[in-house]
C-alpha atoms as a PDB file:
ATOM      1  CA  UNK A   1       9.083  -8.440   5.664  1.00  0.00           C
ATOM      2  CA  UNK A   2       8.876 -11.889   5.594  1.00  0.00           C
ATOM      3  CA  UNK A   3      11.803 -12.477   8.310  1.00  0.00           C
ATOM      4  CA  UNK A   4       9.861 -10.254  10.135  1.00  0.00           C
ATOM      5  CA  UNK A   5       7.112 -12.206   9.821  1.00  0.00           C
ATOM      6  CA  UNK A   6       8.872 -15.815  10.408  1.00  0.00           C
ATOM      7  CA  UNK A   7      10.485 -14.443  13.366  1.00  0.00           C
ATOM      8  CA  UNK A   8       7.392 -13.301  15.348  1.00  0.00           C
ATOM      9  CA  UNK A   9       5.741 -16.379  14.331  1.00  0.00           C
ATOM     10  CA  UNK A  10       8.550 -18.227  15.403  1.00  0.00           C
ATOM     11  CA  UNK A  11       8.267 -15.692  18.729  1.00  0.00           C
ATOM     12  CA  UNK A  12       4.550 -16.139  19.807  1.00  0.00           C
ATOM     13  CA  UNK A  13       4.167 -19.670  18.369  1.00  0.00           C
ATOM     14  CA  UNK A  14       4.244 -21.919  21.495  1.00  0.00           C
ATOM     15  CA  UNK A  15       1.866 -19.962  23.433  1.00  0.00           C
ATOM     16  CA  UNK A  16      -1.814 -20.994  23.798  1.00  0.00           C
ATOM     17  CA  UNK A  17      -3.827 -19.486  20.566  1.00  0.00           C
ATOM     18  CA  UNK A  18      -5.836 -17.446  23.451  1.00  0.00           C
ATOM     19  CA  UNK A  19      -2.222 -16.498  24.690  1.00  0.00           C
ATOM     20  CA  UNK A  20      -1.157 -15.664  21.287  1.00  0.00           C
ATOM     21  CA  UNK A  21      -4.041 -13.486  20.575  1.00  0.00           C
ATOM     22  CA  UNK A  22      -3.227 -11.546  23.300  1.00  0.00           C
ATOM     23  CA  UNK A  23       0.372 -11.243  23.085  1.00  0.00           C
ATOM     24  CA  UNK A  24      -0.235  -9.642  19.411  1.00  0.00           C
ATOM     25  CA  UNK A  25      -3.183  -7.150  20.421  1.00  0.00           C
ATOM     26  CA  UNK A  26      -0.780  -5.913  22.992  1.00  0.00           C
ATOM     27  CA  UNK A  27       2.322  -5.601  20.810  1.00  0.00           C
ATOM     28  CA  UNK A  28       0.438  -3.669  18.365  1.00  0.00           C
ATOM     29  CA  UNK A  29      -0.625  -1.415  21.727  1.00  0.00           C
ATOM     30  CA  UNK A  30       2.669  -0.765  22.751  1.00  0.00           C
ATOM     31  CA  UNK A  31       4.100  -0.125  19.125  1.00  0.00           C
ATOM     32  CA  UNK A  32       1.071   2.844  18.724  1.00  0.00           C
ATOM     33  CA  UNK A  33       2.720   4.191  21.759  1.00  0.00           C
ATOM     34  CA  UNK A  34       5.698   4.289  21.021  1.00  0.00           C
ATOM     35  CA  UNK A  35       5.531   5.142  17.585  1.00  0.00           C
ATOM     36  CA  UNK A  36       3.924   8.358  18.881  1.00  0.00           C
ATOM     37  CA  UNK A  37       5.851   9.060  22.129  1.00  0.00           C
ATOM     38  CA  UNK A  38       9.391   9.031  20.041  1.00  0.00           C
ATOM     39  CA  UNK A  39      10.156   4.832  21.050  1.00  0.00           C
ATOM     40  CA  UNK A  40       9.345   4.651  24.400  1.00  0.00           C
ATOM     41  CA  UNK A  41       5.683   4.033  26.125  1.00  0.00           C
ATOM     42  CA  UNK A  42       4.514   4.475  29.862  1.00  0.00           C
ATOM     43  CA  UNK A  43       4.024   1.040  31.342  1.00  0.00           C
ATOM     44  CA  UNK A  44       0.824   2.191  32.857  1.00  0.00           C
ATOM     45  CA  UNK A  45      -0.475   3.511  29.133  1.00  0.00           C
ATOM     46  CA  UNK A  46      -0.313  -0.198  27.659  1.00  0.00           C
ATOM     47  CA  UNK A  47      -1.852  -1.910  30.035  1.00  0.00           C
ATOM     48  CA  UNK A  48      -1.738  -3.695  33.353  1.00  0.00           C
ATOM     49  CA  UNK A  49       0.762  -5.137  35.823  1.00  0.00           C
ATOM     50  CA  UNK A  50       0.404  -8.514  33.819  1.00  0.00           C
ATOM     51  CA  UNK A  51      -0.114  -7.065  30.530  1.00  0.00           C
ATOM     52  CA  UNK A  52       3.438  -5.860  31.057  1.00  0.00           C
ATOM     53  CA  UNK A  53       4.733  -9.401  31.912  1.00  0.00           C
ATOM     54  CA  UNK A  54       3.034 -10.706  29.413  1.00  0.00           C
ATOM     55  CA  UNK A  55       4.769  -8.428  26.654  1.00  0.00           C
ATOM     56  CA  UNK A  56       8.317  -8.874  28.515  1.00  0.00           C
ATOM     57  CA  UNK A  57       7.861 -12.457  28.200  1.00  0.00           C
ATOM     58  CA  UNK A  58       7.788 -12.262  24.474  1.00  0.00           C
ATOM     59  CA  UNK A  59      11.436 -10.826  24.296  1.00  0.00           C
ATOM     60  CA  UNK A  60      10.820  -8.813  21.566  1.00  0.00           C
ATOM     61  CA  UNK A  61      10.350  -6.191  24.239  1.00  0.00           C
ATOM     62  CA  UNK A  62      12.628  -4.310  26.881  1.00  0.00           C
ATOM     63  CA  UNK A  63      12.130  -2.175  30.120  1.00  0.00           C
ATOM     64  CA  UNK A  64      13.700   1.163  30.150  1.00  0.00           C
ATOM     65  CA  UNK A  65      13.726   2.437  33.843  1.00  0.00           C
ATOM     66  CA  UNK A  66      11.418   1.133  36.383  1.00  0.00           C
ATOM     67  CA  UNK A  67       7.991   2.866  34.118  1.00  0.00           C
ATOM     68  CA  UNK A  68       8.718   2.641  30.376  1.00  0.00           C
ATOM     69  CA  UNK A  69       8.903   0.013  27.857  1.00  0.00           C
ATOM     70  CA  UNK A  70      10.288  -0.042  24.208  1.00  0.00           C
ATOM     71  CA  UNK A  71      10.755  -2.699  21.666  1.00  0.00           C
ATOM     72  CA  UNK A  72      14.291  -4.801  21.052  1.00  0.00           C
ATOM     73  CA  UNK A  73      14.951  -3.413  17.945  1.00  0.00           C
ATOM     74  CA  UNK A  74      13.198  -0.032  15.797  1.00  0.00           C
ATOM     75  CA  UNK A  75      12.424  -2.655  13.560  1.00  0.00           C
ATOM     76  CA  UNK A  76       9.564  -4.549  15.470  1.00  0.00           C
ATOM     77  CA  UNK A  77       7.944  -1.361  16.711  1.00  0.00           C
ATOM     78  CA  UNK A  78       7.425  -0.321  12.895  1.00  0.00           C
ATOM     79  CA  UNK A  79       6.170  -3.838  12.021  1.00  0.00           C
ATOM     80  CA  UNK A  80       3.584  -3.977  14.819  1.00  0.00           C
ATOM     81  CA  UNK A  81       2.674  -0.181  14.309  1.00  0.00           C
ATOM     82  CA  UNK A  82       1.734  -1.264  10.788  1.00  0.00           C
ATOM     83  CA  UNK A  83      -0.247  -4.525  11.885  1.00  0.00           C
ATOM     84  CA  UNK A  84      -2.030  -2.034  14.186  1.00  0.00           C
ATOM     85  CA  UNK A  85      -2.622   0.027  11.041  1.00  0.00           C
ATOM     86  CA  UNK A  86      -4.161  -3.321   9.782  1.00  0.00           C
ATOM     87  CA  UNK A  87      -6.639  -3.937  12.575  1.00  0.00           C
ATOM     88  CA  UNK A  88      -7.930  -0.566  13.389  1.00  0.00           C
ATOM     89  CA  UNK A  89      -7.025   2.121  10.392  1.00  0.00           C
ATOM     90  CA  UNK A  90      -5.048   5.570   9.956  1.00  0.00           C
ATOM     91  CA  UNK A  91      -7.035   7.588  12.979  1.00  0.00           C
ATOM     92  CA  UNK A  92      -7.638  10.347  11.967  1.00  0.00           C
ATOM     93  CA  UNK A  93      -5.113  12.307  14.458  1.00  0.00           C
ATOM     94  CA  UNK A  94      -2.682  11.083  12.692  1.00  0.00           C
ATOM     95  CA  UNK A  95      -3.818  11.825   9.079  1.00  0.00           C
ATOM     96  CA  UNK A  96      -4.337  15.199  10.561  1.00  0.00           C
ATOM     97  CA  UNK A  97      -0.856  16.122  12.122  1.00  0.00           C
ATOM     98  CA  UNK A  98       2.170  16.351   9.910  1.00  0.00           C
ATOM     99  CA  UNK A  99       4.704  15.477  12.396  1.00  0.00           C
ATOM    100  CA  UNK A 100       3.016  12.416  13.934  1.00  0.00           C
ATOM    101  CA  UNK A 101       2.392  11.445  10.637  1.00  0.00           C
ATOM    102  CA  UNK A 102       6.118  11.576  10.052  1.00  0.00           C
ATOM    103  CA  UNK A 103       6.607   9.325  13.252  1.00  0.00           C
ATOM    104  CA  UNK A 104       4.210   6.691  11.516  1.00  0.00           C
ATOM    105  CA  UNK A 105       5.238   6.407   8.074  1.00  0.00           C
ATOM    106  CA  UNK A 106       7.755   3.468   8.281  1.00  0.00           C
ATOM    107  CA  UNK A 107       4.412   1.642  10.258  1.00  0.00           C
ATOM    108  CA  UNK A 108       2.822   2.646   7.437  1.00  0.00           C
ATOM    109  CA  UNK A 109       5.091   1.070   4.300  1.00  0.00           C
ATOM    110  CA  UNK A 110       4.733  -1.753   6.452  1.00  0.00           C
ATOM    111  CA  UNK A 111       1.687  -2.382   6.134  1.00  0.00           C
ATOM    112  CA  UNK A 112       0.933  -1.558   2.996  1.00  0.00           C
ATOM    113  CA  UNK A 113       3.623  -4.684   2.215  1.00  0.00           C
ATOM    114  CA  UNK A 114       1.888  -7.046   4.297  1.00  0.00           C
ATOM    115  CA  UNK A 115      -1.409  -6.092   3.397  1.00  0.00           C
ATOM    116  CA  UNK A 116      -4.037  -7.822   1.787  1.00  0.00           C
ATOM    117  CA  UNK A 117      -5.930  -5.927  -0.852  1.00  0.00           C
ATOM    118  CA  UNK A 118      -8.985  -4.651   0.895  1.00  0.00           C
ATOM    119  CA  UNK A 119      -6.501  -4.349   3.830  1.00  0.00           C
ATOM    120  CA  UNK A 120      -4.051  -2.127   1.916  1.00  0.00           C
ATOM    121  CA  UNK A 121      -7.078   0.148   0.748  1.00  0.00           C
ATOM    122  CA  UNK A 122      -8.425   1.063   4.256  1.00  0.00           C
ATOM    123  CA  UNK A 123      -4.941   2.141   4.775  1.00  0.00           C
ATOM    124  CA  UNK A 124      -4.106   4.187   1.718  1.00  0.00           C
ATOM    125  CA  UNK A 125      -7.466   5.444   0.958  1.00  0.00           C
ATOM    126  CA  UNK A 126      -8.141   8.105   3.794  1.00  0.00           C
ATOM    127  CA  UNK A 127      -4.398   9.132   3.673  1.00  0.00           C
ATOM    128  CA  UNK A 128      -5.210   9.823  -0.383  1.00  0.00           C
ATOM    129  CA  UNK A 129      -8.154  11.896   0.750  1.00  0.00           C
ATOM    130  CA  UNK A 130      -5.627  14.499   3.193  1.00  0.00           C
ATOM    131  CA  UNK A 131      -1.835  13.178   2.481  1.00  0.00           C
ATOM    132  CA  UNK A 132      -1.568  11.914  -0.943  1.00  0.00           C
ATOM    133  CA  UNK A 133       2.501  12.555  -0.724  1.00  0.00           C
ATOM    134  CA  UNK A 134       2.925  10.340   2.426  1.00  0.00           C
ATOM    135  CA  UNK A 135       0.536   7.327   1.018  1.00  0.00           C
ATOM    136  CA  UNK A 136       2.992   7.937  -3.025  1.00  0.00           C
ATOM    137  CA  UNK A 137       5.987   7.508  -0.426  1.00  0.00           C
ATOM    138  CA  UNK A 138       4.315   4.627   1.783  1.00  0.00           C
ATOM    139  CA  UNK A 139       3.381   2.699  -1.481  1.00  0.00           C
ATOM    140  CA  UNK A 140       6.822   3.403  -3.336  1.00  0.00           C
ATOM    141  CA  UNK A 141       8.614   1.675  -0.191  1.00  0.00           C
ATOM    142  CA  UNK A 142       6.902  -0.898   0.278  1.00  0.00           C
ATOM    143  CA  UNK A 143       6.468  -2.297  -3.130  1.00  0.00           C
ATOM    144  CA  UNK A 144       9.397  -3.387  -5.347  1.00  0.00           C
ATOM    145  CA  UNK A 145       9.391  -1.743  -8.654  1.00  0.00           C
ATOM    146  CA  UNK A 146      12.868  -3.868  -9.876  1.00  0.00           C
ATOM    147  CA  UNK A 147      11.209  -7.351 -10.521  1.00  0.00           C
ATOM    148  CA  UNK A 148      12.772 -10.075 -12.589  1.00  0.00           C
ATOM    149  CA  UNK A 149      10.038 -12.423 -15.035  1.00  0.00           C
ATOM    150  CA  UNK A 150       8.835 -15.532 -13.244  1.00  0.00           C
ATOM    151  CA  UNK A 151       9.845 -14.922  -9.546  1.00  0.00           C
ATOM    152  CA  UNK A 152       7.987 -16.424  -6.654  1.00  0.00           C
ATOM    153  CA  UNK A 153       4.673 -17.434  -7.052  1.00  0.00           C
ATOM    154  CA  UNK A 154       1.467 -15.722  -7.893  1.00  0.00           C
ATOM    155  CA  UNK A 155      -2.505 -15.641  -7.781  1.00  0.00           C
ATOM    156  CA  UNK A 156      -3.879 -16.945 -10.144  1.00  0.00           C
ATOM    157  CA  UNK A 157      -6.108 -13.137 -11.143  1.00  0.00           C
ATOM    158  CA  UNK A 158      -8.612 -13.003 -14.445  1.00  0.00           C
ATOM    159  CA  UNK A 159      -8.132  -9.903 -16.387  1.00  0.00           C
ATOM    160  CA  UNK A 160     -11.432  -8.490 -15.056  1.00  0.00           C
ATOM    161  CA  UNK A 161     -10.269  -8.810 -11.461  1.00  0.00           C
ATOM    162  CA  UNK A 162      -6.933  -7.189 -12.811  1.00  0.00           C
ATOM    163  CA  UNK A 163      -8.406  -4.725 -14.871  1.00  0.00           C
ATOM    164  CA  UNK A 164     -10.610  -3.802 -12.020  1.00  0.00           C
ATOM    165  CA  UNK A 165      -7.744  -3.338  -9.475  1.00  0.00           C
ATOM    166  CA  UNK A 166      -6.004  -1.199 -11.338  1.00  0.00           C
ATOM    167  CA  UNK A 167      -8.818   0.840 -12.094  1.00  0.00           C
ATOM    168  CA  UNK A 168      -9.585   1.579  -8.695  1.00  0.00           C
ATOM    169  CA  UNK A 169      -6.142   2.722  -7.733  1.00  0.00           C
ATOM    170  CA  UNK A 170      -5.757   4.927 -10.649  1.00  0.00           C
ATOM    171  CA  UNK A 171      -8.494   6.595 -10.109  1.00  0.00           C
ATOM    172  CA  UNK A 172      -7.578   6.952  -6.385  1.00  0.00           C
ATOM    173  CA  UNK A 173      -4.436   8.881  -7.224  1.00  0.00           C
ATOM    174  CA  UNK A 174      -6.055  11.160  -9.880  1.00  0.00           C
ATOM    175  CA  UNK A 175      -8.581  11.921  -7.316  1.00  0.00           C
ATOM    176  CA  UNK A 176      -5.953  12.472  -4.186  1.00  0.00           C
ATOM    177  CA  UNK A 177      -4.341  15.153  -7.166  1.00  0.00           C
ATOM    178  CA  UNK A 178      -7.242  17.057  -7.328  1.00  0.00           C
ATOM    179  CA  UNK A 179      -7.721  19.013 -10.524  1.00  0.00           C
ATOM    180  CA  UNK A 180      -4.298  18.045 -11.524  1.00  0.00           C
ATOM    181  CA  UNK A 181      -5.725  14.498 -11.575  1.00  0.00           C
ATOM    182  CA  UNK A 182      -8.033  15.406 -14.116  1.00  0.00           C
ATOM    183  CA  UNK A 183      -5.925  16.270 -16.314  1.00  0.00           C
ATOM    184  CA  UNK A 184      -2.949  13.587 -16.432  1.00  0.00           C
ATOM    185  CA  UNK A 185      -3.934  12.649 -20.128  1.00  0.00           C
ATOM    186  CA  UNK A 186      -4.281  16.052 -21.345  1.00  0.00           C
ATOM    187  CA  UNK A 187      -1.070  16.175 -23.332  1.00  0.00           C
ATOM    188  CA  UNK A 188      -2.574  13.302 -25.512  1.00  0.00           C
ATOM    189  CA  UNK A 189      -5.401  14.986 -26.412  1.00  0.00           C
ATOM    190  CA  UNK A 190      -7.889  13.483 -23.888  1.00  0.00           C
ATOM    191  CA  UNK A 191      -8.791  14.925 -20.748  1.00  0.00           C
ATOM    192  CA  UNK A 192     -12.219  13.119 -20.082  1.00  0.00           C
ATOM    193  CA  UNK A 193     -12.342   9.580 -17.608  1.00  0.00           C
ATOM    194  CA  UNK A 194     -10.288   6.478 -18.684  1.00  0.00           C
ATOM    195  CA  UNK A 195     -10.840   2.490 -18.375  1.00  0.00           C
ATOM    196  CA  UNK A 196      -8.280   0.472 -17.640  1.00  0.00           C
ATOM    197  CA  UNK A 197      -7.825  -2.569 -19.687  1.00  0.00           C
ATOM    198  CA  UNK A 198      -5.291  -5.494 -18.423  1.00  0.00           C
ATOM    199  CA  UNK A 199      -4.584  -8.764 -17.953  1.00  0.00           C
ATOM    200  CA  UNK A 200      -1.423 -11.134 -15.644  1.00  0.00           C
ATOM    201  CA  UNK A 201      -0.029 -13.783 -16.861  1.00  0.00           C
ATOM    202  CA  UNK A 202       2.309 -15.306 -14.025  1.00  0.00           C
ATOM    203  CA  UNK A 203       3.758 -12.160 -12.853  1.00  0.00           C
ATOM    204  CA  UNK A 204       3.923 -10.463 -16.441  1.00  0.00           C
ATOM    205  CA  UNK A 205       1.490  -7.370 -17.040  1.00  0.00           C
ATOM    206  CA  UNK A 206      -0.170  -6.209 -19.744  1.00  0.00           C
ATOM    207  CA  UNK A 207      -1.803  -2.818 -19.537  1.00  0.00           C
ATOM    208  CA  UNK A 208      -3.514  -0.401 -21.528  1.00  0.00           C
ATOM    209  CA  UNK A 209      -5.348   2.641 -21.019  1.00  0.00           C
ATOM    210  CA  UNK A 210      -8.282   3.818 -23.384  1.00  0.00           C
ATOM    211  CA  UNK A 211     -10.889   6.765 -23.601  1.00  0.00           C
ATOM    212  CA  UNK A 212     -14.074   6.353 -21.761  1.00  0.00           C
ATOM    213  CA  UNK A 213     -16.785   8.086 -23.627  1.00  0.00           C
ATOM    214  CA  UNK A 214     -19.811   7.532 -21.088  1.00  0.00           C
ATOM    215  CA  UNK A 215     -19.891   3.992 -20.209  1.00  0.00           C
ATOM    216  CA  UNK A 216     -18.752   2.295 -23.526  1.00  0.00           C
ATOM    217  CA  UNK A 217     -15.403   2.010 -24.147  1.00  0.00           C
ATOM    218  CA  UNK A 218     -15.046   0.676 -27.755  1.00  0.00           C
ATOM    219  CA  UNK A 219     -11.060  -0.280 -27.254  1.00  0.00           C
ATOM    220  CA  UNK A 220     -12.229  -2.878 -25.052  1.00  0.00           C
ATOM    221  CA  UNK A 221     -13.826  -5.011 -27.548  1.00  0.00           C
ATOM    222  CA  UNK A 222     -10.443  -5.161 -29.560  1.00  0.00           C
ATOM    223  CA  UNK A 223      -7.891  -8.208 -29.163  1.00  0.00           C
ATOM    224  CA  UNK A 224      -5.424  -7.173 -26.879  1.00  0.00           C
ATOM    225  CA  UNK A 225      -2.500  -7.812 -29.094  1.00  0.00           C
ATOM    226  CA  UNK A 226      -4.040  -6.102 -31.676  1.00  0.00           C
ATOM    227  CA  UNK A 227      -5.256  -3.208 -29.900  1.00  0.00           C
ATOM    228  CA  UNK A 228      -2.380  -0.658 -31.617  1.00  0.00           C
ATOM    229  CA  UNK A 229      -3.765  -1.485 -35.184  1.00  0.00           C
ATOM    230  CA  UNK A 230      -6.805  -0.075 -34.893  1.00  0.00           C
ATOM    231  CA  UNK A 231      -8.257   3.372 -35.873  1.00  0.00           C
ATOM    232  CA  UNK A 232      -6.469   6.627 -33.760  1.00  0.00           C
ATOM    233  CA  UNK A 233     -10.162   7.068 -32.035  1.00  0.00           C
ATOM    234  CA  UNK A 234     -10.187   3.595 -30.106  1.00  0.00           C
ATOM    235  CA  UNK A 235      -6.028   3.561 -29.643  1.00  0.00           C
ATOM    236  CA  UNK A 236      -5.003   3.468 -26.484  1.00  0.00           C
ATOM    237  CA  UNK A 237      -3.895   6.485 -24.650  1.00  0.00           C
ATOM    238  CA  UNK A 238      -0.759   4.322 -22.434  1.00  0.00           C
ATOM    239  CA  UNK A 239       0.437   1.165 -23.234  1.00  0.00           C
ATOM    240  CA  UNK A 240       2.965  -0.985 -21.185  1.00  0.00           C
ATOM    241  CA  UNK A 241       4.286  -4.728 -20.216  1.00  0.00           C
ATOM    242  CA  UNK A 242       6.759  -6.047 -17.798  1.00  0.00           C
ATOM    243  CA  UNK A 243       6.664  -7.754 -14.175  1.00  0.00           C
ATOM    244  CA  UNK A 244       5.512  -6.896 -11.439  1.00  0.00           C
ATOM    245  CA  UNK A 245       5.586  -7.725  -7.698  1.00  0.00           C
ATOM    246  CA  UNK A 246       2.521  -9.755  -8.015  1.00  0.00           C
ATOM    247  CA  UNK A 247       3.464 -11.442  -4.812  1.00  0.00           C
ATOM    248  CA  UNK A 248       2.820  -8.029  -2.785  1.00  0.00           C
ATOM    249  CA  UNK A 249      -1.062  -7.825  -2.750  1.00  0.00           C
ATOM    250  CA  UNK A 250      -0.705  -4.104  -2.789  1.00  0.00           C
ATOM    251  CA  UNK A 251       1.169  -4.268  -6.485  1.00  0.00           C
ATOM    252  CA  UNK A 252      -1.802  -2.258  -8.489  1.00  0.00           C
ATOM    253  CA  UNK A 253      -1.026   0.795  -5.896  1.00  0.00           C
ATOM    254  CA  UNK A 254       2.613   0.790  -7.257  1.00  0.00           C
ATOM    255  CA  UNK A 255       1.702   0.058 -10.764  1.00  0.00           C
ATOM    256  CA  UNK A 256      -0.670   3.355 -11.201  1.00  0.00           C
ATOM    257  CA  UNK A 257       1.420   5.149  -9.104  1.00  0.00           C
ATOM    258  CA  UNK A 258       4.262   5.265 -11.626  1.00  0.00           C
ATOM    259  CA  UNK A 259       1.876   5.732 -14.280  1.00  0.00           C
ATOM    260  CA  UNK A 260       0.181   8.784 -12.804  1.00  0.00           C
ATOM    261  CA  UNK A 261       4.012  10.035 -11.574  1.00  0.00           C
ATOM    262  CA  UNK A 262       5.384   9.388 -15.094  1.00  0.00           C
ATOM    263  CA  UNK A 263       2.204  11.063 -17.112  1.00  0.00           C
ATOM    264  CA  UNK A 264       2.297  13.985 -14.663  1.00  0.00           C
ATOM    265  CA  UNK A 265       5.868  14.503 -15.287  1.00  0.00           C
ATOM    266  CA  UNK A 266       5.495  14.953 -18.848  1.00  0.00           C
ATOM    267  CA  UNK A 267       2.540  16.958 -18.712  1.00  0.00           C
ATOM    268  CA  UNK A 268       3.988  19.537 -16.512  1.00  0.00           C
ATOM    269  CA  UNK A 269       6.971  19.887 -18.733  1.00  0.00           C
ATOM    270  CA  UNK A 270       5.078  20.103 -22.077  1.00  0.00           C
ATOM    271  CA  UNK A 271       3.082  22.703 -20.471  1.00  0.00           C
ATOM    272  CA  UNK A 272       5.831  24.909 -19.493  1.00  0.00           C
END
């Protein structure tokens, strides 16, 4: 992702910023086109005469024939389809057809990696409400889950912010499961709502998960390190620790995801 990045920089990066604006809002025109007409896009659907000059003169695109246009390399259309993911959102035609949806989901991982948080959500949020398998696959793609302690650099998050984050995208996935979401704690003995409870240090996690009973979580009032050596009521339910890719805004997607993935697993063989 980020040679992609460096290279259309490096592409677009001596044209006028007016120049450059446009360049981009036509790239990401022609990669929706393509992306849904199987890599190739009528000149005449993208834009002008000199809209088409203008997106030859980039060379990151090619003419095929004397009407069409495709990009250099598979690569670039799947980058720009996810940038146009970025500016405009998952429409809804293609939330609502399988096999377009199949055409966009490498646009898709894209730009969930690229994405900024609030970015990332209006991408995976309406494809949790009708294709909760396509934004697990999107999300397991484009984050890393292999991550070695102390790599790259990192926001610097408070555990609230953290805590938060991961909230929201657990309860995201329970709620693209339906019922099943409900009940991903069940083998523990708990099937009611959950808070998350964590904190980053560099790009080293901390999580637990505790009973919510109403609004007041006891658990939460316990040291975090001591958390385990309290009574079984305030316990928590999950506990883990390890890196993460804390450089990929997008990380608390992956995170839960495995969580959810892992509990699920277990409860569906405990129940058979």
């Amino acid at each position: 992702m980020a040679f992609l990045q460096a290279l259309v920089t490096r592409t677009l990066r001596d044209a006028e910023e007016a120049k450059e604006e446009r360049a981009e809002r036509l790239l990401q025109r022609l990669a929706t086109e393509c992306v849904s007409n199987a890599g190739l896009a009528a000149a005449a659907d993208v834009g002008s005469p000199g809209d088409m000059h203008a997106l030859l003169d980039t060379r990151l695109v090619v003419r095929v024939g004397e009407r069409h246009l495709a990009f250099a390399l598979p690569v670039l259309e799947q980058y720009f389809a996810g940038q146009a993911l970025l500016t405009g959102g998952v429409p809804a035609e293609v939330t609502q057809n399988v096999e377009l949806l199949d055409r966009w989901r490498y646009g898709l991982a894209m730009a969930v990696a690229s994405a900024g948080w609030e970015a990332a959500r209006t991408v995976l949020e309406p494809l949790l409400r009708t294709q909760p398998g396509i934004a697990a696959w999107a999300v397991h793609e484009a984050i890393p889950r292999a991550v070695h302690e102390g790599e790259g650099p990192w926001p610097d998050m408070p555990a609230s912010l953290v805590s938060q984050r991961l909230q929201t995208t657990l309860e995201a996935w329970q709620q693209g499961l339906g019922p099943a979401g409900d009940l991903i704690f069940l083998y523990t003995g708990w099937s009611g709502p959950v808070t998350v409870d964590a904190r980053l240090e560099g790009n080293e996690l901390g999580l637990h998960i505790l009973r919510r009973h109403a609004d007041h979580t006891p658990g939460l009032a316990i040291s975090f390190s001591h958390r385990w050596a309290e009574p079984r009521g305030i316990r928590p339910l999950a506990a883990s620790a390890g890196p993460v890719a804390a450089d990929y805004a997008a990380w608390p997607w992956q995170e839960t995801l495995g969580i959810v993935a892992s509990y699920l697993h277990t409860l569906c063989e405990r129940r058979l």
